[in-house]
PDB file of N, CA and C in Angstrom:
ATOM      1  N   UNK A   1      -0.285   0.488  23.650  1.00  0.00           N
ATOM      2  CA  UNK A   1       0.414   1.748  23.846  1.00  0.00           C
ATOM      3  C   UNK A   1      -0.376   2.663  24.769  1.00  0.00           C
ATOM      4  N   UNK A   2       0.352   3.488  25.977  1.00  0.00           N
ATOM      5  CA  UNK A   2       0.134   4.410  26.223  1.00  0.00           C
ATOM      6  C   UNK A   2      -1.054   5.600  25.475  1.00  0.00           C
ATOM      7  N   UNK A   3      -2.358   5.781  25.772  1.00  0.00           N
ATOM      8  CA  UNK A   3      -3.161   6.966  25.044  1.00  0.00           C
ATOM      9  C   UNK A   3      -2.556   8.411  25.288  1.00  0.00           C
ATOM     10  N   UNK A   4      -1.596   8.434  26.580  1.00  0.00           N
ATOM     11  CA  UNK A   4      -0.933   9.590  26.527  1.00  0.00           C
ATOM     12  C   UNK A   4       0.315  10.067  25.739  1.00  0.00           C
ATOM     13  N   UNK A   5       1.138   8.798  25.495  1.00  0.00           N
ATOM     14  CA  UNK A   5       1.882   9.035  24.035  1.00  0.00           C
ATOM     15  C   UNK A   5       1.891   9.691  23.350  1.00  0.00           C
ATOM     16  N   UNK A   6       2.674  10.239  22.715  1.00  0.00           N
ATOM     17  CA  UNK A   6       2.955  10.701  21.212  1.00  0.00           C
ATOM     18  C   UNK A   6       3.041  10.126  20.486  1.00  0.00           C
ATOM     19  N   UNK A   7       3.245   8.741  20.202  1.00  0.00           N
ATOM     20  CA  UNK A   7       3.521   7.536  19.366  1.00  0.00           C
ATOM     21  C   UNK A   7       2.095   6.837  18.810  1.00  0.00           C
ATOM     22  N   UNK A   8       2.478   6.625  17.539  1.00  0.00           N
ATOM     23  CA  UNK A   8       1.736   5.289  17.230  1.00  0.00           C
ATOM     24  C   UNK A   8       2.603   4.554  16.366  1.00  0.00           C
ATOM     25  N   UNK A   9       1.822   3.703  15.604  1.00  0.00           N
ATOM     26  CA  UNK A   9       2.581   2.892  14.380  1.00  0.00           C
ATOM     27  C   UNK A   9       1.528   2.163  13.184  1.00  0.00           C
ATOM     28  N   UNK A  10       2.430   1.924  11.938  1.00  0.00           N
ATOM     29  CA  UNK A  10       1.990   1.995  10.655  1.00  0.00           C
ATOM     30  C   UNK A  10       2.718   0.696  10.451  1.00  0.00           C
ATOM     31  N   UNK A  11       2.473  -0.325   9.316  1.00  0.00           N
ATOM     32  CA  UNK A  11       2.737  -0.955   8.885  1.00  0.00           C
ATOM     33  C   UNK A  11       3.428  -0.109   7.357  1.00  0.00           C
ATOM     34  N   UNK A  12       4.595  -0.841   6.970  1.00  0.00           N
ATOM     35  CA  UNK A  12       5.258  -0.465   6.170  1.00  0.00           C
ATOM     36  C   UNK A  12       4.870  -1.312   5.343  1.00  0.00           C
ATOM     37  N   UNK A  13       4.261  -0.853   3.591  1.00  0.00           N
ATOM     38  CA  UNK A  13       3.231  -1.660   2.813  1.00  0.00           C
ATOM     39  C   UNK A  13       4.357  -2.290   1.517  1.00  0.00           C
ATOM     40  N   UNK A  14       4.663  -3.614   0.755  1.00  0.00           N
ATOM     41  CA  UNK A  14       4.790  -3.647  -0.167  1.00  0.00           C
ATOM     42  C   UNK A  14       3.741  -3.809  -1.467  1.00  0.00           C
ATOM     43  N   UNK A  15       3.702  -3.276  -2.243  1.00  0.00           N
ATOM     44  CA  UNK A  15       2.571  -3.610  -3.408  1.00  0.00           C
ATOM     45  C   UNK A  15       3.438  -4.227  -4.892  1.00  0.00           C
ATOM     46  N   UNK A  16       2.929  -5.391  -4.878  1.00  0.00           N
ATOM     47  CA  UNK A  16       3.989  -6.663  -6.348  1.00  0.00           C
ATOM     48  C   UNK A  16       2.626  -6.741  -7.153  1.00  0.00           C
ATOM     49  N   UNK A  17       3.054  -6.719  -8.221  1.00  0.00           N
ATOM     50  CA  UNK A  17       2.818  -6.996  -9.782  1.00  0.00           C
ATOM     51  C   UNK A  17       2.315  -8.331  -9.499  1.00  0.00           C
ATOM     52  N   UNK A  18       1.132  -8.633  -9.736  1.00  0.00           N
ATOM     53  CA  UNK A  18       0.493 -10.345 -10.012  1.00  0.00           C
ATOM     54  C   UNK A  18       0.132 -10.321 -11.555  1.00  0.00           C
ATOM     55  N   UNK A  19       0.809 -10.507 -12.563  1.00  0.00           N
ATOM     56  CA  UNK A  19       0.535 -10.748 -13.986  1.00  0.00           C
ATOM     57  C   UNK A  19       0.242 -12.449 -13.900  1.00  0.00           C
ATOM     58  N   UNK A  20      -0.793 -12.457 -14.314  1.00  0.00           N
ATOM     59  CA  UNK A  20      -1.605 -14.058 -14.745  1.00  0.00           C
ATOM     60  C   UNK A  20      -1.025 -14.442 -16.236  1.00  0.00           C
ATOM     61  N   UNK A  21      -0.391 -15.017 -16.405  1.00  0.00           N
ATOM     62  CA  UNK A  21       0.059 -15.860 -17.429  1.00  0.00           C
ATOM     63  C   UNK A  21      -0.796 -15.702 -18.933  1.00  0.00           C
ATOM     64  N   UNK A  22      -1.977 -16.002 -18.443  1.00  0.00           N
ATOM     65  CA  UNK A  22      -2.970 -16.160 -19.710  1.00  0.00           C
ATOM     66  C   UNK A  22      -3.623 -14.967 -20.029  1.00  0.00           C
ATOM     67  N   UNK A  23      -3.095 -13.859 -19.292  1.00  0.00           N
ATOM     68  CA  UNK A  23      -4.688 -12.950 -19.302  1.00  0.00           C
ATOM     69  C   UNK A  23      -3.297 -11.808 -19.984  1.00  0.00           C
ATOM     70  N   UNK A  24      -4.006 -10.715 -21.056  1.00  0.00           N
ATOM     71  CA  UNK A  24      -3.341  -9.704 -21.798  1.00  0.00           C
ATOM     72  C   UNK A  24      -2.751  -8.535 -20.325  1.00  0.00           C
ATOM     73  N   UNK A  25      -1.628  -8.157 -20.538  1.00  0.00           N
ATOM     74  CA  UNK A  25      -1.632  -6.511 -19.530  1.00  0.00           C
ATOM     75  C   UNK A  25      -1.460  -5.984 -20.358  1.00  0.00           C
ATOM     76  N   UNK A  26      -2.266  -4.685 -19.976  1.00  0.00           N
ATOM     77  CA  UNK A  26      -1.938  -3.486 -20.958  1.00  0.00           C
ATOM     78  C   UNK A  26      -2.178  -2.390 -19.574  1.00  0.00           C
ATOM     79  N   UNK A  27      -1.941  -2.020 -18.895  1.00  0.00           N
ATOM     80  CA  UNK A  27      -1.327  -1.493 -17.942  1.00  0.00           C
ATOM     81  C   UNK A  27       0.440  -0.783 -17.882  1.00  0.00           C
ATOM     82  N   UNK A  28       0.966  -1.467 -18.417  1.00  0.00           N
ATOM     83  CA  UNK A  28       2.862  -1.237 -18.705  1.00  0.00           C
ATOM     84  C   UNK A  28       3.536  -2.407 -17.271  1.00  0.00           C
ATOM     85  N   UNK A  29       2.574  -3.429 -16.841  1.00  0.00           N
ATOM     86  CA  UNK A  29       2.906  -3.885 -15.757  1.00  0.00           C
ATOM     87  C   UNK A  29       3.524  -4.522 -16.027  1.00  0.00           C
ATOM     88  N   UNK A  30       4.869  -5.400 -15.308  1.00  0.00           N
ATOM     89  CA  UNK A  30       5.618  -6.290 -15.608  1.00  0.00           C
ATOM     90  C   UNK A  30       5.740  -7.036 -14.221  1.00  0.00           C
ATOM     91  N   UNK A  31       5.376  -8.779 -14.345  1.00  0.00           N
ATOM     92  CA  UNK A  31       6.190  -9.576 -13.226  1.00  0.00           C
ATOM     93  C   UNK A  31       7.529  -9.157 -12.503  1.00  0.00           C
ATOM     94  N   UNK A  32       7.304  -9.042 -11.082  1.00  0.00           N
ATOM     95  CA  UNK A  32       8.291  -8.444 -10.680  1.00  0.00           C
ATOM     96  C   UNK A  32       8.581  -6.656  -9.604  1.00  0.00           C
ATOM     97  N   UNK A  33       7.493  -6.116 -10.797  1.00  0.00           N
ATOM     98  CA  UNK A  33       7.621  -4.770 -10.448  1.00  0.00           C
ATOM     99  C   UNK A  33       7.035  -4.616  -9.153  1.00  0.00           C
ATOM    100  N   UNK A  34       6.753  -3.630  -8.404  1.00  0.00           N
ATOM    101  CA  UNK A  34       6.736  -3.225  -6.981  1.00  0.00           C
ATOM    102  C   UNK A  34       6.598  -1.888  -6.843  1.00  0.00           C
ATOM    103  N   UNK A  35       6.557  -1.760  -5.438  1.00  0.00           N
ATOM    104  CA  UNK A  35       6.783  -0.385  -4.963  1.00  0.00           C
ATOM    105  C   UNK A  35       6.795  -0.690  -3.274  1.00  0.00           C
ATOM    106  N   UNK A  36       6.951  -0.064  -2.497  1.00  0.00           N
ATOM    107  CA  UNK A  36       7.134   0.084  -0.739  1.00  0.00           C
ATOM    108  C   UNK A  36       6.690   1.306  -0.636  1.00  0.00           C
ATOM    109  N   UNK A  37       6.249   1.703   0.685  1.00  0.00           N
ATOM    110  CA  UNK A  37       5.578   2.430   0.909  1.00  0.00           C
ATOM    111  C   UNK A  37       6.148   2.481   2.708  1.00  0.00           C
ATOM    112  N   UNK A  38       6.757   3.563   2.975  1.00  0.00           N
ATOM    113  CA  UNK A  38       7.395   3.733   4.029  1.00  0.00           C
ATOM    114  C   UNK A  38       6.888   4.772   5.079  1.00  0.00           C
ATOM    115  N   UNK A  39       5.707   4.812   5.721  1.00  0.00           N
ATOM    116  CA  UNK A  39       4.655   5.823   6.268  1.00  0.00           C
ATOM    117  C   UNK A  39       4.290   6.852   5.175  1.00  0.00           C
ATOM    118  N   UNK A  40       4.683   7.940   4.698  1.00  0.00           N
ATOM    119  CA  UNK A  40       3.696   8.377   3.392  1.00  0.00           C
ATOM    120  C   UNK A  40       4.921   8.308   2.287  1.00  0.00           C
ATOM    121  N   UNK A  41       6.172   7.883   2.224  1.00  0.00           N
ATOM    122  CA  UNK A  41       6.738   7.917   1.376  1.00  0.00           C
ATOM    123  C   UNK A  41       6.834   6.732   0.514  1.00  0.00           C
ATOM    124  N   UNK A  42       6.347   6.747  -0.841  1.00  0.00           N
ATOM    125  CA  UNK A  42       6.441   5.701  -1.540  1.00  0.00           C
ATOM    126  C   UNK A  42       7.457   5.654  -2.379  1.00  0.00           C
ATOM    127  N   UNK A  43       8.346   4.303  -2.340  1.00  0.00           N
ATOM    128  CA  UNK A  43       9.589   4.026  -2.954  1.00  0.00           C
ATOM    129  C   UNK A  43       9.595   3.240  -4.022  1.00  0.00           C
ATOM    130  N   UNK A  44       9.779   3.893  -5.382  1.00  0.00           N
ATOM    131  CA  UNK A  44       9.669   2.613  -6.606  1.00  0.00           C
ATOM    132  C   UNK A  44      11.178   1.985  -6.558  1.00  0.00           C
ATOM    133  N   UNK A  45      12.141   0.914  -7.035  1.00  0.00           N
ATOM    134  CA  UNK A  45      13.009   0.750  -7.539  1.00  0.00           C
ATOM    135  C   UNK A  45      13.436   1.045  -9.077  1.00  0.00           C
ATOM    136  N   UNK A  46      15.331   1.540  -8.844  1.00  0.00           N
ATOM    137  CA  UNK A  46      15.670   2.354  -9.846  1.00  0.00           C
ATOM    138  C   UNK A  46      15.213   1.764 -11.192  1.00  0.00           C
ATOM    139  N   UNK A  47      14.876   2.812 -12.223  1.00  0.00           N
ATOM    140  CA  UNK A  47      14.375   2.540 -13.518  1.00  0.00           C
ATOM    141  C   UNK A  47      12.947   1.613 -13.484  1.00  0.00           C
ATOM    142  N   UNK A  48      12.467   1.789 -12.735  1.00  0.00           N
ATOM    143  CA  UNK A  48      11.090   0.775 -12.584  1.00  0.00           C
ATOM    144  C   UNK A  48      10.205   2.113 -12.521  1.00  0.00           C
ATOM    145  N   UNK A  49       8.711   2.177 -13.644  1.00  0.00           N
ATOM    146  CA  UNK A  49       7.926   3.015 -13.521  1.00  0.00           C
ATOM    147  C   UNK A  49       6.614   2.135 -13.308  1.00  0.00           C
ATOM    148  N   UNK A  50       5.364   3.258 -13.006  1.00  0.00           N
ATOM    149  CA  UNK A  50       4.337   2.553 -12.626  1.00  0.00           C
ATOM    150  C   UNK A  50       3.317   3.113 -12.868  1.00  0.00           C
ATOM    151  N   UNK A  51       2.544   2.598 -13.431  1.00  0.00           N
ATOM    152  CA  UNK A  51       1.010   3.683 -13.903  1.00  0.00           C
ATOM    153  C   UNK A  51      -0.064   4.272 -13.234  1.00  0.00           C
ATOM    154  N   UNK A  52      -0.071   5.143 -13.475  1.00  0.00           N
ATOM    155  CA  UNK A  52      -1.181   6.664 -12.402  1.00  0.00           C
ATOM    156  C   UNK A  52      -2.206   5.558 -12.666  1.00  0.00           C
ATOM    157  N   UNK A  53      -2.799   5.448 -13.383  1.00  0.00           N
ATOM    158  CA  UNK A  53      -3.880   4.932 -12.907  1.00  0.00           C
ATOM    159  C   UNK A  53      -4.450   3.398 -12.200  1.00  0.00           C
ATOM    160  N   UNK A  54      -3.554   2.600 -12.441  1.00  0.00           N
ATOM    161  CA  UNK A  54      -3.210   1.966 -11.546  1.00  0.00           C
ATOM    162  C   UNK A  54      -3.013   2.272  -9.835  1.00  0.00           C
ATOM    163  N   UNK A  55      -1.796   3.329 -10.180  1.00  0.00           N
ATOM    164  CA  UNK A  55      -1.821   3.786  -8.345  1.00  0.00           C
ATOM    165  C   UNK A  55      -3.298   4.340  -8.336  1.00  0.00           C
ATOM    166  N   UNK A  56      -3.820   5.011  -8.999  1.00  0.00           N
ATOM    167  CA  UNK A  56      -4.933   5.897  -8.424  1.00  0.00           C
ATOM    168  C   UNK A  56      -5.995   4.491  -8.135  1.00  0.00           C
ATOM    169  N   UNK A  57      -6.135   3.460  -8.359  1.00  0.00           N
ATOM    170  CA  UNK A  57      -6.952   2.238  -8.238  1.00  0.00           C
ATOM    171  C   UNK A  57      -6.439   1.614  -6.324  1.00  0.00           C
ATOM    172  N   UNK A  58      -5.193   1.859  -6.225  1.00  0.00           N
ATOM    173  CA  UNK A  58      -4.602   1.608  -4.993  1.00  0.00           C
ATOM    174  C   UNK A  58      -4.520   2.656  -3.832  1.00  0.00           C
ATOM    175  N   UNK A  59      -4.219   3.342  -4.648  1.00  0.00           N
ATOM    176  CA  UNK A  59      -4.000   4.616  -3.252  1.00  0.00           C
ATOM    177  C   UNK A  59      -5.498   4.619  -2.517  1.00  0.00           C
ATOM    178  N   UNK A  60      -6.698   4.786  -2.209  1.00  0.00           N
ATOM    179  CA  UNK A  60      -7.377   4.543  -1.319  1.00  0.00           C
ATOM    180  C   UNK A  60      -6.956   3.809  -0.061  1.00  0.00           C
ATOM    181  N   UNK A  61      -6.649   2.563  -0.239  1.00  0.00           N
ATOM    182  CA  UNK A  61      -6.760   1.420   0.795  1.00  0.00           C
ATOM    183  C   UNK A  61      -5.250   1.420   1.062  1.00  0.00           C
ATOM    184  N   UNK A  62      -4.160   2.017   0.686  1.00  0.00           N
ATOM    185  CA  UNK A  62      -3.132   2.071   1.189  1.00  0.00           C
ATOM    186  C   UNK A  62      -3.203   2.667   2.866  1.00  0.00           C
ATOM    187  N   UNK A  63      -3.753   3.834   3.538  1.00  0.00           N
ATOM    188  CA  UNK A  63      -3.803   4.145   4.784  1.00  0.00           C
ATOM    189  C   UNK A  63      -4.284   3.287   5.300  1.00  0.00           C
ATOM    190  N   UNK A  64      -5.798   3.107   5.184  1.00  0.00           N
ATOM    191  CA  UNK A  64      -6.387   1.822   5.983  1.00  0.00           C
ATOM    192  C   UNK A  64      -5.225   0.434   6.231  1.00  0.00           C
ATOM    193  N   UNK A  65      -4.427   0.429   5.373  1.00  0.00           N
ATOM    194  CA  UNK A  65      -3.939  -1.235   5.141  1.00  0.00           C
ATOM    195  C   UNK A  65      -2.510  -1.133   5.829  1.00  0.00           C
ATOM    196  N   UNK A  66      -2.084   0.523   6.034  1.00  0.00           N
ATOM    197  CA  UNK A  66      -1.316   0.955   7.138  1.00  0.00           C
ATOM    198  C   UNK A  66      -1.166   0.579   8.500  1.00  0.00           C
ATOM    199  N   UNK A  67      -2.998   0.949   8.883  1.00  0.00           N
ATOM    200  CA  UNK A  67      -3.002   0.513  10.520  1.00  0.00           C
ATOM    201  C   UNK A  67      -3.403  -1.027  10.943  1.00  0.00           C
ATOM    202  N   UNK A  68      -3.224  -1.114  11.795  1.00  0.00           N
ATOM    203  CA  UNK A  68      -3.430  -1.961  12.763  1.00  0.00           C
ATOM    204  C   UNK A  68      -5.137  -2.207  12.565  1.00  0.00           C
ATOM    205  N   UNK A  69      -5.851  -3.352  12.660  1.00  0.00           N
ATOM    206  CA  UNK A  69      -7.226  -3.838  12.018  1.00  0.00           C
ATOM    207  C   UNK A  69      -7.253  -4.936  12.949  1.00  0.00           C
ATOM    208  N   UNK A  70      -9.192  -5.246  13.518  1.00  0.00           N
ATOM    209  CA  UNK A  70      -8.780  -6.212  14.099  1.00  0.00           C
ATOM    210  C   UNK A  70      -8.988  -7.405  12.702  1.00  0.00           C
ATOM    211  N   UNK A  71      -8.494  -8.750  13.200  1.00  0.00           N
ATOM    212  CA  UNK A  71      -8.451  -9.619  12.276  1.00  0.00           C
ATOM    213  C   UNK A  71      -9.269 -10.316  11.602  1.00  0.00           C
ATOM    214  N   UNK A  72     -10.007 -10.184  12.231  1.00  0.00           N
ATOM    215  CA  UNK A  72     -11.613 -10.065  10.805  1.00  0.00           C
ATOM    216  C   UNK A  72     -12.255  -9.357  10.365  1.00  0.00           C
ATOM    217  N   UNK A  73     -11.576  -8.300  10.350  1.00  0.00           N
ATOM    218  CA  UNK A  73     -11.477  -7.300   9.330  1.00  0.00           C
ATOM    219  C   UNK A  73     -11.045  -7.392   7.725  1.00  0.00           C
ATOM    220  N   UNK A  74     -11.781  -7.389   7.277  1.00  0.00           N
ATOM    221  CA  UNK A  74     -11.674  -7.620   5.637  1.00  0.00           C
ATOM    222  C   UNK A  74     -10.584  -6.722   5.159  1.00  0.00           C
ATOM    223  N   UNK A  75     -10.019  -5.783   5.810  1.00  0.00           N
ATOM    224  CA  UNK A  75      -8.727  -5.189   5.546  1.00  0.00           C
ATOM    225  C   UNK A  75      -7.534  -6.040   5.982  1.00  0.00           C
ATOM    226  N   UNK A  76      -8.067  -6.421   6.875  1.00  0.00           N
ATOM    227  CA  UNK A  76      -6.891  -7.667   7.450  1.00  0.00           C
ATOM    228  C   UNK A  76      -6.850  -8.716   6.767  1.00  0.00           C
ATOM    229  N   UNK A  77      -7.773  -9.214   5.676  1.00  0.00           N
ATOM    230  CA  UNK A  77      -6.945 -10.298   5.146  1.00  0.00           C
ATOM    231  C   UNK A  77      -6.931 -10.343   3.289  1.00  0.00           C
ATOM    232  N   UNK A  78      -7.895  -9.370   2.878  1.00  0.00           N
ATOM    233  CA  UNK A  78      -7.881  -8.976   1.802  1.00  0.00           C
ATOM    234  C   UNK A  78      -6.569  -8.134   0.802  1.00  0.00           C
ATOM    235  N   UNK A  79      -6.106  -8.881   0.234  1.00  0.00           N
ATOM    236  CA  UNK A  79      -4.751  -8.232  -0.420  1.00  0.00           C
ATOM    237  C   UNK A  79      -4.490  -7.606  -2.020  1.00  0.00           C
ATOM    238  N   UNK A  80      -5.200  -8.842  -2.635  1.00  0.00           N
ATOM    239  CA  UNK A  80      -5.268  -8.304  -4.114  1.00  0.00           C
ATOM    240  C   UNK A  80      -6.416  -6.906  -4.639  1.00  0.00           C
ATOM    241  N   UNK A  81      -6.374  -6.197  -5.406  1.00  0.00           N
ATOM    242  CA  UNK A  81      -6.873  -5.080  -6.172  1.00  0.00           C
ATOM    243  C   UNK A  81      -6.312  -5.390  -7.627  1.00  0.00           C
ATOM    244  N   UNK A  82      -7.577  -5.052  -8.466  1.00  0.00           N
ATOM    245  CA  UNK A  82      -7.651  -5.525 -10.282  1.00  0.00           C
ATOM    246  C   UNK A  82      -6.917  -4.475 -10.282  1.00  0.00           C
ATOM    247  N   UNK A  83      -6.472  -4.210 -11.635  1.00  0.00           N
ATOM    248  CA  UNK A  83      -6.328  -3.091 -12.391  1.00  0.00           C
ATOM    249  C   UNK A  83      -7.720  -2.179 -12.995  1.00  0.00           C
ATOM    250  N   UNK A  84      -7.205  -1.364 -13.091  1.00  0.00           N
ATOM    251  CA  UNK A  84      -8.779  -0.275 -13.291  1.00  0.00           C
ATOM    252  C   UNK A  84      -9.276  -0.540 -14.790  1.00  0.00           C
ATOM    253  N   UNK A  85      -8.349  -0.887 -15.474  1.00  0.00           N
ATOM    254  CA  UNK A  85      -9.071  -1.046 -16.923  1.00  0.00           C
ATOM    255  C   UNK A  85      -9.186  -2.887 -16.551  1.00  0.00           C
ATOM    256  N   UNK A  86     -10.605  -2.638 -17.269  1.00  0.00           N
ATOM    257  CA  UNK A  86     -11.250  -4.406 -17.451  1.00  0.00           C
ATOM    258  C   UNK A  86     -10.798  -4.892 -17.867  1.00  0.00           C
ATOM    259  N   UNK A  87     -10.205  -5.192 -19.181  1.00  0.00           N
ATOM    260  CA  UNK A  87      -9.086  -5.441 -20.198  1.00  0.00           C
ATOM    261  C   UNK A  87      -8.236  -5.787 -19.830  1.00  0.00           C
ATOM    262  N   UNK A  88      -7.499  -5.485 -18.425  1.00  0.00           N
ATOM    263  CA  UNK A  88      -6.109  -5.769 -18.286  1.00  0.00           C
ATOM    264  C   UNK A  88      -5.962  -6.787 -17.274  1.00  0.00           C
ATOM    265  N   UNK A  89      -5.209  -8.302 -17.072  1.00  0.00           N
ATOM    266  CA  UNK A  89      -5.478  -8.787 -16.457  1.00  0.00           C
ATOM    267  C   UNK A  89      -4.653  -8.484 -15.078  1.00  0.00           C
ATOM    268  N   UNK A  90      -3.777  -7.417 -15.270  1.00  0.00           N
ATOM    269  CA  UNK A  90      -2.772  -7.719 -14.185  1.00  0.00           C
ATOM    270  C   UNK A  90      -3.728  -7.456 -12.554  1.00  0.00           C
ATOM    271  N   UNK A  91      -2.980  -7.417 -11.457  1.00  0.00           N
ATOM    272  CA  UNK A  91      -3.733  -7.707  -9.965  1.00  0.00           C
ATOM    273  C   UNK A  91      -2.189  -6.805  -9.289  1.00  0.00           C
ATOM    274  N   UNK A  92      -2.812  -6.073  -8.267  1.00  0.00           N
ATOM    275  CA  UNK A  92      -1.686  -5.389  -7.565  1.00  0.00           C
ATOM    276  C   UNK A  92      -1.935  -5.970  -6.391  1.00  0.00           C
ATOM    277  N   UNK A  93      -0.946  -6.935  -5.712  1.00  0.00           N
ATOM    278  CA  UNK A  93      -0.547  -7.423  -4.029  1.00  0.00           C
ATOM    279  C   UNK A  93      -0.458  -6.552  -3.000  1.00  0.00           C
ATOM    280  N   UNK A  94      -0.646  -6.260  -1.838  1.00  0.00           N
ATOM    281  CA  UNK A  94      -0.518  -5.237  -0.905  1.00  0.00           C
ATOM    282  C   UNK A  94      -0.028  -5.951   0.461  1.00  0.00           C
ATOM    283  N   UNK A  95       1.208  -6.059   0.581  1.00  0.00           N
ATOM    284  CA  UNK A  95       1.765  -6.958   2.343  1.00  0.00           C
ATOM    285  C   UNK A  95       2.187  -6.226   2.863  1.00  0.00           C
ATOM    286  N   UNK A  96       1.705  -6.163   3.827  1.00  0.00           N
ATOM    287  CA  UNK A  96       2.008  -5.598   5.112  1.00  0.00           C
ATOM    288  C   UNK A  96       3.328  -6.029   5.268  1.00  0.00           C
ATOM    289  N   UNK A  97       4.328  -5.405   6.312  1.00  0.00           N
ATOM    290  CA  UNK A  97       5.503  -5.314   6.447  1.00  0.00           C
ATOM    291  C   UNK A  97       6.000  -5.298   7.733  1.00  0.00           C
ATOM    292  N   UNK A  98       6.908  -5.092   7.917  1.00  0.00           N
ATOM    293  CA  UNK A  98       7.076  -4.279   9.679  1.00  0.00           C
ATOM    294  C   UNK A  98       6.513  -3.212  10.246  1.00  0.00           C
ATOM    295  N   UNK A  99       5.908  -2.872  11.354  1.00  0.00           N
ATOM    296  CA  UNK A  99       5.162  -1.765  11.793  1.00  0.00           C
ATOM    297  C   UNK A  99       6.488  -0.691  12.126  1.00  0.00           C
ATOM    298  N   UNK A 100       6.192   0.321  12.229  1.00  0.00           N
ATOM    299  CA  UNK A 100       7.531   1.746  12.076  1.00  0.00           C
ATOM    300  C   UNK A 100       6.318   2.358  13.100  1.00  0.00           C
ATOM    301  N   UNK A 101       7.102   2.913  13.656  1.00  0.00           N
ATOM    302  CA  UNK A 101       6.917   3.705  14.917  1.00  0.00           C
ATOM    303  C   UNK A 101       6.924   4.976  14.430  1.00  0.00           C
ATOM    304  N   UNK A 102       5.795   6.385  14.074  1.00  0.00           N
ATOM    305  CA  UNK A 102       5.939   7.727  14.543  1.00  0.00           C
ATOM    306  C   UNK A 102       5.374   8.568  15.358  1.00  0.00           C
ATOM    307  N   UNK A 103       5.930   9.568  15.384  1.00  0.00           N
ATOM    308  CA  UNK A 103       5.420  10.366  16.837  1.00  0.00           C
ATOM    309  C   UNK A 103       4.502  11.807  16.439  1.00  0.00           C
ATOM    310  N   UNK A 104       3.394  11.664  16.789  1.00  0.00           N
ATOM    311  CA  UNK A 104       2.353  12.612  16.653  1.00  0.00           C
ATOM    312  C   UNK A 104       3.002  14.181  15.899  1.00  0.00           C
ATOM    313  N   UNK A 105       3.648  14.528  17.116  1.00  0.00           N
ATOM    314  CA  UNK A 105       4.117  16.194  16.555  1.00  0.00           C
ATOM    315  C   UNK A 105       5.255  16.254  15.604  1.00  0.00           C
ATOM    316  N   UNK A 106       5.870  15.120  15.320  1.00  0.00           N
ATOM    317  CA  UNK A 106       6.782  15.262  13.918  1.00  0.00           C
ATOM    318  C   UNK A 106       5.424  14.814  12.585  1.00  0.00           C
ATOM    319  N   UNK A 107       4.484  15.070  12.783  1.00  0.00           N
ATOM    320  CA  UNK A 107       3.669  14.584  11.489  1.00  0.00           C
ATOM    321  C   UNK A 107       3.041  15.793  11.369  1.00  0.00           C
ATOM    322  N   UNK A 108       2.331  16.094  11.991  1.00  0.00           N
ATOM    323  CA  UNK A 108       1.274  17.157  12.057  1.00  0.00           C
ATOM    324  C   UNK A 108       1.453  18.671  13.003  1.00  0.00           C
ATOM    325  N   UNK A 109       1.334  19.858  12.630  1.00  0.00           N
ATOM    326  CA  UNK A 109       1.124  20.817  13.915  1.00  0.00           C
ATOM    327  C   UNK A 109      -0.133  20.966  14.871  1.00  0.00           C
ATOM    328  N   UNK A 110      -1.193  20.162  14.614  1.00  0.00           N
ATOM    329  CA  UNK A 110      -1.881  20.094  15.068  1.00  0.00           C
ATOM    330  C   UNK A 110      -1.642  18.901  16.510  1.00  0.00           C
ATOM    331  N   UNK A 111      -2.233  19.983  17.565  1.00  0.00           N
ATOM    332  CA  UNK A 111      -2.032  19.075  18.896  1.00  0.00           C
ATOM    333  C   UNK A 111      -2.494  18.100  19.326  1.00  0.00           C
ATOM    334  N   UNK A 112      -2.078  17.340  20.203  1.00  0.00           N
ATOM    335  CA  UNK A 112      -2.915  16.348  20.662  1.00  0.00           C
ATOM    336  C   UNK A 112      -3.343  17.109  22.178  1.00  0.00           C
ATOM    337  N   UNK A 113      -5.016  16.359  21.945  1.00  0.00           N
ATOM    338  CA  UNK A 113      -5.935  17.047  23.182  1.00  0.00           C
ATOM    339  C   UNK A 113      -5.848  16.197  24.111  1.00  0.00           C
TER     340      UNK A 113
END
């Protein structure tokens, strides 16, 4: 891209429920569950909830896992995150998606120099 642009782009993130068969959750996680993540808007599906502390275990590496990385970058190929309690066996997935295009001055009022 152009450095004179207004544009960049984000990968649009899904994060899935990895429940291990053998191992206890006590999280409220269930096979299946999810969330998307659409530049800062995160989308659960209807009647599907999800635990703060869990997200708070994820939300860090969600921006990073946004951009563009080169590919040996341990952000680039690293996907799973535990759950925050030891106890619990579940694992939260993080895939990258389609990259979405936005434009500098619809995000921020701050200019570009």
């Amino acid at each position: 891209m152009d450095e004179t642009e207004d544009k960049f782009e984000l990968y649009d993130l899904r994060v899935d429920v990895v429940c291990p068969p053998d191992k206890p959750i006590y999280c409220g996680a269930k096979p299946g569950d999810h969330f998307v993540l659409k530049g800062e808007m995160l989308h659960l599906p209807p009647n599907q909830g999800f635990s703060i502390y869990s997200l708070a275990a994820i939300l860090p590496l969600l921006p990073a896992k946004q951009r563009p990385t080169h590919r040996n970058d341990w952000m680039s190929t690293d996907a799973l995150v535990a759950c925050p309690d030891p106890n619990c066996g579940s694992q939260f997935k993080i895939t990258r998606l389609q990259p979405r295009s936005f434009a500098h001055g619809e995000t921020t009022a701050v200019p570009l120099i």
